[in-house]
C-alpha atoms as a PDB file:
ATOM      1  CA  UNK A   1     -13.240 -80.700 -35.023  1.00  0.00           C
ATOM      2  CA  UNK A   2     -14.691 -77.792 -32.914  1.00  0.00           C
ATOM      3  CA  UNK A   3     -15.661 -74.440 -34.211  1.00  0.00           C
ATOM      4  CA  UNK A   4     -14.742 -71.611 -32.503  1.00  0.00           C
ATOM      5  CA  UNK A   5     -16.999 -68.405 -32.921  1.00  0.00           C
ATOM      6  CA  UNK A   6     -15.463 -64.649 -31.717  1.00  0.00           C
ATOM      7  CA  UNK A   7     -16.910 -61.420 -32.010  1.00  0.00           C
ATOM      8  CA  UNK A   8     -15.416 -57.892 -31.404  1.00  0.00           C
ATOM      9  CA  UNK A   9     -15.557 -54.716 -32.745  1.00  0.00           C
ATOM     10  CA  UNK A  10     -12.665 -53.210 -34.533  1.00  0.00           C
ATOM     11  CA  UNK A  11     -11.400 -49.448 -34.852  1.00  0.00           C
ATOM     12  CA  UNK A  12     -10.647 -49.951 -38.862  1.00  0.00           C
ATOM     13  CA  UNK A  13     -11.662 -52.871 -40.457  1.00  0.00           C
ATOM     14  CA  UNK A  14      -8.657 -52.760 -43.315  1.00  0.00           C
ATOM     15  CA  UNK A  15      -6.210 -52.240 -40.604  1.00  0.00           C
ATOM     16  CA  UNK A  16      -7.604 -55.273 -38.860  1.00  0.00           C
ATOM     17  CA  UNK A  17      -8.405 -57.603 -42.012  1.00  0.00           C
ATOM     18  CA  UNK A  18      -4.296 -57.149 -42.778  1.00  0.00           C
ATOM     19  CA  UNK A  19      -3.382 -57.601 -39.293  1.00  0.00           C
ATOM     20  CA  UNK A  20      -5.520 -61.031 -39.329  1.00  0.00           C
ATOM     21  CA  UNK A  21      -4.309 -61.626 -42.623  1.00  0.00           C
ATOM     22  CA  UNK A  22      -0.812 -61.847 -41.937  1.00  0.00           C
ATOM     23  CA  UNK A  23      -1.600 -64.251 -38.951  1.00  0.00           C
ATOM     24  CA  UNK A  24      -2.482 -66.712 -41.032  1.00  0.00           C
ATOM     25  CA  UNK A  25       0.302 -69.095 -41.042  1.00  0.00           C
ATOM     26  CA  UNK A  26       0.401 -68.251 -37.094  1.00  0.00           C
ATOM     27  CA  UNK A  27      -3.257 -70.059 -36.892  1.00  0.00           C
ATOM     28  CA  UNK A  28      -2.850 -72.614 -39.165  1.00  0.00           C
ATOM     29  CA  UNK A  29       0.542 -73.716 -36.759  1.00  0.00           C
ATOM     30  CA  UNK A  30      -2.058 -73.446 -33.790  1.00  0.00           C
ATOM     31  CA  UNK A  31      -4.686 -75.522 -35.239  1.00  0.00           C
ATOM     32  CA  UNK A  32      -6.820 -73.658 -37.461  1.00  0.00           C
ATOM     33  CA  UNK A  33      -8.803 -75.151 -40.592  1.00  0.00           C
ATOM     34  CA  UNK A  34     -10.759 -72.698 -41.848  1.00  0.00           C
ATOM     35  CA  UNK A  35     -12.161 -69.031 -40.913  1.00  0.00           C
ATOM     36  CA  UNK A  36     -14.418 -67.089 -42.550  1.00  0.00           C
ATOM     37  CA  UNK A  37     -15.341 -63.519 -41.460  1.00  0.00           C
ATOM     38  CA  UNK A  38     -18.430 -61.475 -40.885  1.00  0.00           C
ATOM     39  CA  UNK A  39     -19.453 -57.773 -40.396  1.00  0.00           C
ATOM     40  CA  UNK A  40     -22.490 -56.403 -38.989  1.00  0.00           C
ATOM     41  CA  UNK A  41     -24.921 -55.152 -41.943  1.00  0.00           C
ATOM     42  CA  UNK A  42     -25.222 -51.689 -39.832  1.00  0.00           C
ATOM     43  CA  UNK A  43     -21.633 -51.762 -38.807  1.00  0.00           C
ATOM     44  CA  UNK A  44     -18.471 -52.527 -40.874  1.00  0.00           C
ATOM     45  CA  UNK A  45     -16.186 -52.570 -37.601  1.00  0.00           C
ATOM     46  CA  UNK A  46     -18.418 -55.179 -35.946  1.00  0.00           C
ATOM     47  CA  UNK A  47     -16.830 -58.634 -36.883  1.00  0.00           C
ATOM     48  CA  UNK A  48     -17.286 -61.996 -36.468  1.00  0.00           C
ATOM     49  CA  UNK A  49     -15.337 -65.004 -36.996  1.00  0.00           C
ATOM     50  CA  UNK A  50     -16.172 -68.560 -37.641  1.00  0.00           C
ATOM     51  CA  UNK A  51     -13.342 -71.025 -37.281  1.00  0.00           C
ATOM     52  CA  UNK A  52     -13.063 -74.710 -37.474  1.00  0.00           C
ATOM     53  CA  UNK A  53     -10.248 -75.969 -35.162  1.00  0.00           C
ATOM     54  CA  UNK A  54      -8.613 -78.916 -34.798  1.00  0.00           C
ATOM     55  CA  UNK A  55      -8.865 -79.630 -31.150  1.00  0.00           C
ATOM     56  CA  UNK A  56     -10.858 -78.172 -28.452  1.00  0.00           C
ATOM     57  CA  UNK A  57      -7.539 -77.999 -26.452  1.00  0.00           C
ATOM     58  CA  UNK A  58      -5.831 -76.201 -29.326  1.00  0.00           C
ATOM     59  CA  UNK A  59      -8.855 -74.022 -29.759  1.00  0.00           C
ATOM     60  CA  UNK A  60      -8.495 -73.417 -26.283  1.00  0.00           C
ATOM     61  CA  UNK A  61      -5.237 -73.173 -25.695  1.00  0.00           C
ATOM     62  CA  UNK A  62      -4.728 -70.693 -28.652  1.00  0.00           C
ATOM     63  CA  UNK A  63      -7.564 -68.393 -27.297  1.00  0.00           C
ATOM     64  CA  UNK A  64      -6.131 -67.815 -24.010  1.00  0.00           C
ATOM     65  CA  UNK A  65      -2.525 -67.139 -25.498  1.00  0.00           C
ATOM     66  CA  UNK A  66      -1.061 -63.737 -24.722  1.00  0.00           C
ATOM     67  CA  UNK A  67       0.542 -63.806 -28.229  1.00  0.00           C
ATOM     68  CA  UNK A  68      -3.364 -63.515 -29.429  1.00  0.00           C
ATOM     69  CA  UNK A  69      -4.469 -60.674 -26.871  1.00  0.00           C
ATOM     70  CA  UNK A  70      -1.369 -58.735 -28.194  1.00  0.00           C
ATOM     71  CA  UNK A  71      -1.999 -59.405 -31.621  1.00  0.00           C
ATOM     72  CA  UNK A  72      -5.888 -58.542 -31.199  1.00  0.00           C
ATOM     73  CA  UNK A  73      -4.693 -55.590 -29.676  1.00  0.00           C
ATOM     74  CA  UNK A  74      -2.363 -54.382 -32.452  1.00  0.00           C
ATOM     75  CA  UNK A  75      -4.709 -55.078 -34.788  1.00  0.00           C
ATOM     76  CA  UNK A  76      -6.907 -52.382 -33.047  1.00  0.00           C
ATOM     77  CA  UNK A  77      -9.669 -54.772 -30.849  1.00  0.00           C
ATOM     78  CA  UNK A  78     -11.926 -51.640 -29.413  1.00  0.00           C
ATOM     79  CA  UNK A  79     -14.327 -54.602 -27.333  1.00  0.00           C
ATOM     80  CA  UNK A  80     -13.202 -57.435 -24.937  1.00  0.00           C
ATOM     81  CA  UNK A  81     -14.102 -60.277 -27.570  1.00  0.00           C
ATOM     82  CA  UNK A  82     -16.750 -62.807 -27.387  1.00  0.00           C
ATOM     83  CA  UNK A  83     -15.759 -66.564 -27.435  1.00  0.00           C
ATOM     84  CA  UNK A  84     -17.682 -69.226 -27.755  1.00  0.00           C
ATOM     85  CA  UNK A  85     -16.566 -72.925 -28.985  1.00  0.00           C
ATOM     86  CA  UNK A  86     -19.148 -75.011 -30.605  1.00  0.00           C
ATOM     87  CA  UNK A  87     -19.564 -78.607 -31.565  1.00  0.00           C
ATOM     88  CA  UNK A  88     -21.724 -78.810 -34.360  1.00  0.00           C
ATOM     89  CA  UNK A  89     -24.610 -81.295 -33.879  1.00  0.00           C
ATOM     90  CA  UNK A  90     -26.908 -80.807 -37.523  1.00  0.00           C
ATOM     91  CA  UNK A  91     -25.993 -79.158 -40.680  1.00  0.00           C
ATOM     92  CA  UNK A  92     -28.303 -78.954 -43.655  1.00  0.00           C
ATOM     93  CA  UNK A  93     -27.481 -77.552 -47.469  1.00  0.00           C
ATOM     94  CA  UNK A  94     -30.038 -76.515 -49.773  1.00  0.00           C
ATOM     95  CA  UNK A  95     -29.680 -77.271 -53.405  1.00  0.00           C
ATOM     96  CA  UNK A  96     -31.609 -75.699 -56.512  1.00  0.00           C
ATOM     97  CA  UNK A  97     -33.013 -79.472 -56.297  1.00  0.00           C
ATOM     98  CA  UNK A  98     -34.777 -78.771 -53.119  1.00  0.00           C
END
């Protein structure tokens, strides 16, 4: 599993949240897991997502597609996005037990 983090900003967030939505199946067929997306507390068009992935070579592979850069840029990308892929190496919950 890798997790693959990208951040952009976006010219409408609605417009973009229904242009990602209706990639989903699109993902899933390239390896996504799971996704779940951020905005900036000061800026509703700055997003972030946080993706598991199945592979680092689908990860990769599905980041440098032109399909994507064509759909980012539909779904109205104003910045170059920001990739990083990340292995994750500790994870802690907290419980009410704690």
């Amino acid at each position: 599993m890798i997790n693959v983090l990208i951040h952009h900003e976006v010219a409408d967030y609605t417009a973009w949240k229904a242009a990602f939505d209706s990639a989903f199946d699109w993902r899933h067929k390239n390896g996504e897991c799971a996704c779940r997306i951020f905005r900036s507390a000061g800026n509703v068009n700055d997003i972030t997502v946080f993706f598991e992935w199945e592979s680092l070579e689908k990860a990769r592979t599905f980041i440098a597609s032109e399909e994507l850069k064509a759909k980012m840029a539909s779904a109205g990308v104003k910045s170059p996005p920001r990739v990083e892929l990340l292995t994750e190496v500790h994870s802690v919950r907290r419980s009410a037990a704690d």
